[in-house]
N, C-alpha and C. Protein backbone atom coordinates (compact mmCIF):
# COMPACT_ATOMS: atom_id res chain seq x y z
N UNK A 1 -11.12 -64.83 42.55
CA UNK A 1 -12.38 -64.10 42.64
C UNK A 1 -13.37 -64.82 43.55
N UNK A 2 -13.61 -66.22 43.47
CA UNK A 2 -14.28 -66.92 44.55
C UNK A 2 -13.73 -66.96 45.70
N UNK A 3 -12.66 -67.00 45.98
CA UNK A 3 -12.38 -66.67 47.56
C UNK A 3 -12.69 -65.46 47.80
N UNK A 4 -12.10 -64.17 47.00
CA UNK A 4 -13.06 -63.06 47.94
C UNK A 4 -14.31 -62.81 48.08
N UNK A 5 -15.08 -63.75 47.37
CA UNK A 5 -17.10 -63.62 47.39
C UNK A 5 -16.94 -64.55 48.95
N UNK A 6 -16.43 -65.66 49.38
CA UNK A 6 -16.64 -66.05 49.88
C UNK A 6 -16.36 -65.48 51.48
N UNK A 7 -15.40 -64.07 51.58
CA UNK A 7 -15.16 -63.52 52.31
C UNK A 7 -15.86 -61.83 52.38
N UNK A 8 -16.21 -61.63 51.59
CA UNK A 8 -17.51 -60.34 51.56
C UNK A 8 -18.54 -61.02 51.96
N UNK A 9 -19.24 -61.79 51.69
CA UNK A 9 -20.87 -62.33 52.21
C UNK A 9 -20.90 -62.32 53.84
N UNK A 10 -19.59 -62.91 54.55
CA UNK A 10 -19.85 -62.81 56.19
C UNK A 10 -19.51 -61.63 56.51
N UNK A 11 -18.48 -60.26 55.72
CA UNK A 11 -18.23 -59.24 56.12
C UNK A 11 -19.33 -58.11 56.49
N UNK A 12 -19.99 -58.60 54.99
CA UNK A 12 -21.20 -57.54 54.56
C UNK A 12 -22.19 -57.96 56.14
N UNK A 13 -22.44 -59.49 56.31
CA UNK A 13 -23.62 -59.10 57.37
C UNK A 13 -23.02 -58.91 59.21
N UNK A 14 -21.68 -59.46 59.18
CA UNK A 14 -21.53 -58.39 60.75
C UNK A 14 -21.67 -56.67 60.67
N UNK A 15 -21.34 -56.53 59.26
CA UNK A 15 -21.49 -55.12 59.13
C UNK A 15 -22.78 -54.63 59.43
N UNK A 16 -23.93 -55.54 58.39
CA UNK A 16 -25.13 -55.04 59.19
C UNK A 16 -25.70 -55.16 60.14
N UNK A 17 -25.31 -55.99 60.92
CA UNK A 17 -25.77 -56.48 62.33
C UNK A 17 -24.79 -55.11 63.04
N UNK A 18 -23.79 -55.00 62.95
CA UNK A 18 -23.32 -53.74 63.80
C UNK A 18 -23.76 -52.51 63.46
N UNK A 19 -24.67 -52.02 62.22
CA UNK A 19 -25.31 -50.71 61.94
C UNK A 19 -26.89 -51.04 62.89
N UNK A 20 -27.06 -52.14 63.38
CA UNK A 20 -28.52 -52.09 63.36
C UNK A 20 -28.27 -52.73 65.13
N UNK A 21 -27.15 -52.59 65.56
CA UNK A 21 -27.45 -52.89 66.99
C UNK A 21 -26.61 -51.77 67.54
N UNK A 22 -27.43 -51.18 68.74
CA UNK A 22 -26.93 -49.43 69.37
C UNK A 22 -26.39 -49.64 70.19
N UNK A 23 -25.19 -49.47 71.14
CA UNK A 23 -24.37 -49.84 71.87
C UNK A 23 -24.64 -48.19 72.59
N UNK A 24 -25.16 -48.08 74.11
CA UNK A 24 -25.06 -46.53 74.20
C UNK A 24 -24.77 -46.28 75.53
N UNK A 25 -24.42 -45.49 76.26
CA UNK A 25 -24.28 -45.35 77.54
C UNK A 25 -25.42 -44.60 78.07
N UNK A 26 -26.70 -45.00 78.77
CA UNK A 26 -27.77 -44.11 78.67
C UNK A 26 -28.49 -44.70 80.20
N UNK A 27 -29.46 -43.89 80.56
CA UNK A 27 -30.31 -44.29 81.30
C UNK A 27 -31.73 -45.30 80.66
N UNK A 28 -32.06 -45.75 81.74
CA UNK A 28 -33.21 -46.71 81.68
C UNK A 28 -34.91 -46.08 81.35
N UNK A 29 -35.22 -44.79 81.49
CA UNK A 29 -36.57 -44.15 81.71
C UNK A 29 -37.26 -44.36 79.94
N UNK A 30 -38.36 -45.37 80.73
CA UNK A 30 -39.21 -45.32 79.42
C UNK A 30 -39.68 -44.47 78.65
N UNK A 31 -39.92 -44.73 77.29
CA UNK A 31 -40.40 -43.84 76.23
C UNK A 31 -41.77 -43.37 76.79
N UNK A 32 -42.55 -44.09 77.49
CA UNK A 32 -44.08 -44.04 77.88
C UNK A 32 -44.06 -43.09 79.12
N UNK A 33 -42.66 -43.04 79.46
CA UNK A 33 -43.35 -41.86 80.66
C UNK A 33 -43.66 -40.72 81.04
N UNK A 34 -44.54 -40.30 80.96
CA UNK A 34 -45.10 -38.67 81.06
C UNK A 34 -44.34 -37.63 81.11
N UNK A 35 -44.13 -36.70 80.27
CA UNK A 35 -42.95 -35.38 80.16
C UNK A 35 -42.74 -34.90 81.52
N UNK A 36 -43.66 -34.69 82.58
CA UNK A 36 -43.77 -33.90 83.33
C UNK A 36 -42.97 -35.14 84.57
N UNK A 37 -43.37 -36.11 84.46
CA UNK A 37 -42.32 -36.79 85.11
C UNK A 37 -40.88 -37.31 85.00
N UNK A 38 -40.52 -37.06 83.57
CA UNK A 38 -39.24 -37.11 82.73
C UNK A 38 -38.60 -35.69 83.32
N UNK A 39 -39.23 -35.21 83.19
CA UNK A 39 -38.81 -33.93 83.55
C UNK A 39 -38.40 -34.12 85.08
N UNK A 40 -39.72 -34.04 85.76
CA UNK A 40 -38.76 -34.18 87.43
C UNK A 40 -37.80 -35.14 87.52
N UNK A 41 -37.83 -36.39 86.65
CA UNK A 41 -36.55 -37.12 87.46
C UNK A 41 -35.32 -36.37 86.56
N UNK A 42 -35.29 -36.03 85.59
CA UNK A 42 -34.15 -35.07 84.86
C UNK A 42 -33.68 -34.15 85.58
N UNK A 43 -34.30 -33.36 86.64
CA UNK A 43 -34.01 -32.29 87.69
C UNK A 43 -33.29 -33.04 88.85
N UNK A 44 -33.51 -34.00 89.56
CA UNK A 44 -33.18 -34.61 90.28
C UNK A 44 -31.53 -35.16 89.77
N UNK A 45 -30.90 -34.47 90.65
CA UNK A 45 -29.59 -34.78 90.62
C UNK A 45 -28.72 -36.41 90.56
N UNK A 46 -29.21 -36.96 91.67
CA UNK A 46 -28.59 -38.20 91.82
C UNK A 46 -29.94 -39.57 91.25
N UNK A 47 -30.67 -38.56 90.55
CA UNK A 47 -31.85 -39.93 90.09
C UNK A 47 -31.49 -40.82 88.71
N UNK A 48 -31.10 -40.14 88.36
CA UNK A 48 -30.87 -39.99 86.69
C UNK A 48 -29.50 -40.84 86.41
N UNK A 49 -28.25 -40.17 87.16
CA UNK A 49 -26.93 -40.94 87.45
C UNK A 49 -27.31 -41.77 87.80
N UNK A 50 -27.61 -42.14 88.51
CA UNK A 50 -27.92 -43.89 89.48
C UNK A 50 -28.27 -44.55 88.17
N UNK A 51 -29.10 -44.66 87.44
CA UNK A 51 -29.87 -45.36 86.11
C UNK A 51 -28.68 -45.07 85.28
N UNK A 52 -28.12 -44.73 84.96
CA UNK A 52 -27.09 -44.73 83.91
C UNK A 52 -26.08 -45.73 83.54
N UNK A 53 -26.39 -47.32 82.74
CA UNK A 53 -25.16 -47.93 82.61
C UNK A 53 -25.35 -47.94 81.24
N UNK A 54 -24.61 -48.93 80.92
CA UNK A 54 -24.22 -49.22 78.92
C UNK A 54 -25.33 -50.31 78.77
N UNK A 55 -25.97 -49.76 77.54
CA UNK A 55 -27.43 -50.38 77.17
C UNK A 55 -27.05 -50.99 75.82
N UNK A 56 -27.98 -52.15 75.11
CA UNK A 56 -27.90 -51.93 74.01
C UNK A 56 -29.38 -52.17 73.39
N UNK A 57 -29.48 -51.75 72.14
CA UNK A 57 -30.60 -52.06 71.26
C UNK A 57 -30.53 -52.02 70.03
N UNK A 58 -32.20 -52.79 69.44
CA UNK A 58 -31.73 -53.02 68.10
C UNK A 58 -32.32 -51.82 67.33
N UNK A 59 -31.86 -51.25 65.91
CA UNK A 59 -32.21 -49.95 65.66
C UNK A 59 -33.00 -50.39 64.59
N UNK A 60 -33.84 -51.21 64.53
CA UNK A 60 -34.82 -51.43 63.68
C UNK A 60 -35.91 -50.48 63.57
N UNK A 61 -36.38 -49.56 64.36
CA UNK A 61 -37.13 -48.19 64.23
C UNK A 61 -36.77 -47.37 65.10
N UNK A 62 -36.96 -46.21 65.01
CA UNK A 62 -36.47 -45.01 65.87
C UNK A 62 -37.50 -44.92 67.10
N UNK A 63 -37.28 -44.69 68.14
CA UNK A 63 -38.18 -44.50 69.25
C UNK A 63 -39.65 -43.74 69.05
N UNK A 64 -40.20 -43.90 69.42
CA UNK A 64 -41.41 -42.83 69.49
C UNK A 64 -42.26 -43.33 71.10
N UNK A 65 -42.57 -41.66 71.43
CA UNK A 65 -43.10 -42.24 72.70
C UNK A 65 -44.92 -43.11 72.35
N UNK A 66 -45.03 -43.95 73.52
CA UNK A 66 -46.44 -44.53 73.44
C UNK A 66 -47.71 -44.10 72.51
N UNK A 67 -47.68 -42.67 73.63
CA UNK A 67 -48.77 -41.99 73.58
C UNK A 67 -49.04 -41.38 71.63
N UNK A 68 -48.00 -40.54 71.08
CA UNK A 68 -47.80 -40.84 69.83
C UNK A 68 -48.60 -41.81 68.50
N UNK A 69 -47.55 -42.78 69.37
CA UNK A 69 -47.94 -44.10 68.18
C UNK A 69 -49.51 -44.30 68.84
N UNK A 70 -50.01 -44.65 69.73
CA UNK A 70 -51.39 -44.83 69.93
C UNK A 70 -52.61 -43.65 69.19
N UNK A 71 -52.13 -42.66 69.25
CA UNK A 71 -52.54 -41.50 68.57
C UNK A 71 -52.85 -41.64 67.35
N UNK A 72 -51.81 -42.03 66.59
CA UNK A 72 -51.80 -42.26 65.04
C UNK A 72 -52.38 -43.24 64.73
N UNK A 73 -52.48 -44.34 65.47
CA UNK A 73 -53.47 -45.38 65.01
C UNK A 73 -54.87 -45.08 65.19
N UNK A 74 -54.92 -44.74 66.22
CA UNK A 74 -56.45 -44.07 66.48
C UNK A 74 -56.77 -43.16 65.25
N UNK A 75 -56.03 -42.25 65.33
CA UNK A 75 -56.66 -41.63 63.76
C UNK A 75 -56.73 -42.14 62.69
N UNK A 76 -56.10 -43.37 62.49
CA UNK A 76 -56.29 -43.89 60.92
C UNK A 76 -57.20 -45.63 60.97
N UNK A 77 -57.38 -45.58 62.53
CA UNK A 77 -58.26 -46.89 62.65
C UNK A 77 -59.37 -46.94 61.72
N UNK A 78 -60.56 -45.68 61.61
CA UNK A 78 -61.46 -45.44 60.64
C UNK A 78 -61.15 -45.56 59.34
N UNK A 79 -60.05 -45.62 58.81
CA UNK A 79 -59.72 -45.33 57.55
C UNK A 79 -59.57 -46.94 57.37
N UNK A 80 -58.78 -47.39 58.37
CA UNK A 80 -58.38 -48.64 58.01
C UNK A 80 -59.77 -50.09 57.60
N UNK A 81 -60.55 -49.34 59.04
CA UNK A 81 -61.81 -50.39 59.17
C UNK A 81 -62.91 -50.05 57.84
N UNK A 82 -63.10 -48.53 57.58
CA UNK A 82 -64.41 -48.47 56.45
C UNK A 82 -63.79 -48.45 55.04
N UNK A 83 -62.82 -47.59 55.14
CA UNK A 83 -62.20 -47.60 53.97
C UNK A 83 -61.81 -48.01 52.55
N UNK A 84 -60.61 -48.56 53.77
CA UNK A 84 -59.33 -49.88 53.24
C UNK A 84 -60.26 -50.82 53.45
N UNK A 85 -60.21 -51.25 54.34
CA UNK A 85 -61.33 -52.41 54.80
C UNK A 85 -60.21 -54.20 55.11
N UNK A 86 -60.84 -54.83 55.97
CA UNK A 86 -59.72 -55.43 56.48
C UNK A 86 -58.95 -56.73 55.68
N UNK A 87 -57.78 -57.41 56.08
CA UNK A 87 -56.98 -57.90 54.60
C UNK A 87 -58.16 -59.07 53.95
N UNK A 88 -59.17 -60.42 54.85
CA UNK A 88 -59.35 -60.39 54.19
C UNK A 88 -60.29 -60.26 52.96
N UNK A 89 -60.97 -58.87 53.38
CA UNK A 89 -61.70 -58.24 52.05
C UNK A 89 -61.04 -57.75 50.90
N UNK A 90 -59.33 -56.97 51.67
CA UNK A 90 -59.10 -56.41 50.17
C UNK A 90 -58.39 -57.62 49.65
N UNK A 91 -58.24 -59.01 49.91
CA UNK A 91 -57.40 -60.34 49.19
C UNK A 91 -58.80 -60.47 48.62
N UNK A 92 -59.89 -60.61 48.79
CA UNK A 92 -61.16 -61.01 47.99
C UNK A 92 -61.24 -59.79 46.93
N UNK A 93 -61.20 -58.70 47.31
CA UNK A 93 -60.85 -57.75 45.77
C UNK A 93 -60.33 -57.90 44.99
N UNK A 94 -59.13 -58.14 45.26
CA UNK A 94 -57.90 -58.56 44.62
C UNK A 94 -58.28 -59.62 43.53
N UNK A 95 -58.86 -60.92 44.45
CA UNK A 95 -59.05 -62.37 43.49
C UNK A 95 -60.44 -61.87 42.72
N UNK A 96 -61.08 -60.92 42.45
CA UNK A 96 -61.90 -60.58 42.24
C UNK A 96 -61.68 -59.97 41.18
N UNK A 97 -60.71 -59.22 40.76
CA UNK A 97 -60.36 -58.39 40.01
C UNK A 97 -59.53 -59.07 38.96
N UNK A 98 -58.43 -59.86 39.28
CA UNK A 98 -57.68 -60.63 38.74
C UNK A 98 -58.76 -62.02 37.86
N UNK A 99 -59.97 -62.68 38.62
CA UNK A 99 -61.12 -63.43 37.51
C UNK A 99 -61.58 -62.19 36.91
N UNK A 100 -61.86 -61.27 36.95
CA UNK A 100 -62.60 -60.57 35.89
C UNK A 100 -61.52 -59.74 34.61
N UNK A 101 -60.49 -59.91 35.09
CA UNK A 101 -59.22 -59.70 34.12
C UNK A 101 -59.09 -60.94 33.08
N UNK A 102 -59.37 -61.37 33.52
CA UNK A 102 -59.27 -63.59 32.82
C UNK A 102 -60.25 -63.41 32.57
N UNK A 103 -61.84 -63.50 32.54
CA UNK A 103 -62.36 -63.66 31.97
C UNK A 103 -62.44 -62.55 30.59
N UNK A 104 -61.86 -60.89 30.88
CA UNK A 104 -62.32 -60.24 30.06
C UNK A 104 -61.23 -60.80 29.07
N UNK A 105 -60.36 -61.23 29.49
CA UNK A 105 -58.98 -61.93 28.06
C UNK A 105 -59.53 -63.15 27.35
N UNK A 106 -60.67 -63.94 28.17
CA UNK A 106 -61.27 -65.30 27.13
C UNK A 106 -62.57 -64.75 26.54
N UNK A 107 -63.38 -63.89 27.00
CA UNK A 107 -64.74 -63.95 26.81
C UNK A 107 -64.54 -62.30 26.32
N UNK A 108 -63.92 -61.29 26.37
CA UNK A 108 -63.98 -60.16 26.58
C UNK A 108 -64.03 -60.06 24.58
N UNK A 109 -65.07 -58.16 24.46
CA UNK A 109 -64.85 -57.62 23.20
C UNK A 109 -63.72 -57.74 22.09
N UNK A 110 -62.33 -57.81 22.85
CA UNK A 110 -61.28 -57.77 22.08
C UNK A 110 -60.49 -58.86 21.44
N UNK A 111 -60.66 -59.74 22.37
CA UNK A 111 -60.67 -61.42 22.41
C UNK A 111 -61.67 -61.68 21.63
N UNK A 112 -63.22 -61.30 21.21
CA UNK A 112 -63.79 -61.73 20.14
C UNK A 112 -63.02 -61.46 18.96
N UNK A 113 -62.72 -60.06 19.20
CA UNK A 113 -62.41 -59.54 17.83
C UNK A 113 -61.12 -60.39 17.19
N UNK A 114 -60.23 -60.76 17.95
CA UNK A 114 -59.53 -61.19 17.65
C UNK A 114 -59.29 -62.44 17.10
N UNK A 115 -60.06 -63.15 17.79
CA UNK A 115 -60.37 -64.79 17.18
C UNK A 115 -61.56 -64.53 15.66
N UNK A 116 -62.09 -63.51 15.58
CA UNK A 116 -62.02 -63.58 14.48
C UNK A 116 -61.83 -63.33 13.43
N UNK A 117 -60.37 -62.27 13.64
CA UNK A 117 -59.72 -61.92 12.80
C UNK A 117 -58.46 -63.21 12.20
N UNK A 118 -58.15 -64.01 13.42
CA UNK A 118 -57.38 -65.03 13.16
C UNK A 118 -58.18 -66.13 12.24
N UNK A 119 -59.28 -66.45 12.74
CA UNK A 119 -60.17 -66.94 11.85
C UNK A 119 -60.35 -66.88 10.12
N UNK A 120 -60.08 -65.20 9.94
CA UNK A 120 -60.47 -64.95 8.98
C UNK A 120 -59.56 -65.40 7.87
């Protein structure tokens, strides 16, 4: 049984290293470049072939073009800055919340009650 643990643990991670690296035969044209120019070099016969060898990458997130992801941050920048508010204010909430949890367990109504019911 210990020799085969000792031969699953290196299996399991080439395995994941080969789900998470893309081996593809593709062209080079960035995610960032304008449809309308994706487009003309896509029309262009010998533009597109020429750029075409075997690529690889890692598939740690799925593509999205630039413009997109800049988009979405922009819309949730406000949320993030007034909101949420930045990490570290909400780590000062946090430690904030967690002393007033401790104190309500030493000093708090129920914690009286209780010490002096043990008392009693």
């Amino acid at each position: 049984f210990l020799g085969m643990a000792v031969i699953v643990r290196p299996l399991t991670y080439i395995n994941t290293l080969l789900r998470k690296v893309h081996i593809t035969y593709t062209h080079d044209v960035s995610l960032n470049t304008p449809p309308d120019v994706a487009k003309r070099m896509a029309t262009e016969t010998g533009e597109v072939e020429r750029r075409m060898k075997w690529r690889y990458s890692l598939g740690w997130r799925d593509p999205i073009r630039l413009e997109y992801l800049l988009m979405e941050w922009f819309e949730q920048f406000f949320y993030w800055m007034c909101v949420k508010g930045k990490t570290d204010d909400i780590a000062r909430k946090k430690l904030h919340k967690l002393m007033d949890d401790e104190d309500n367990e030493k000093h708090g109504i129920l914690a009286k009650v209780a010490r002096d019911m043990a008392s009693d």
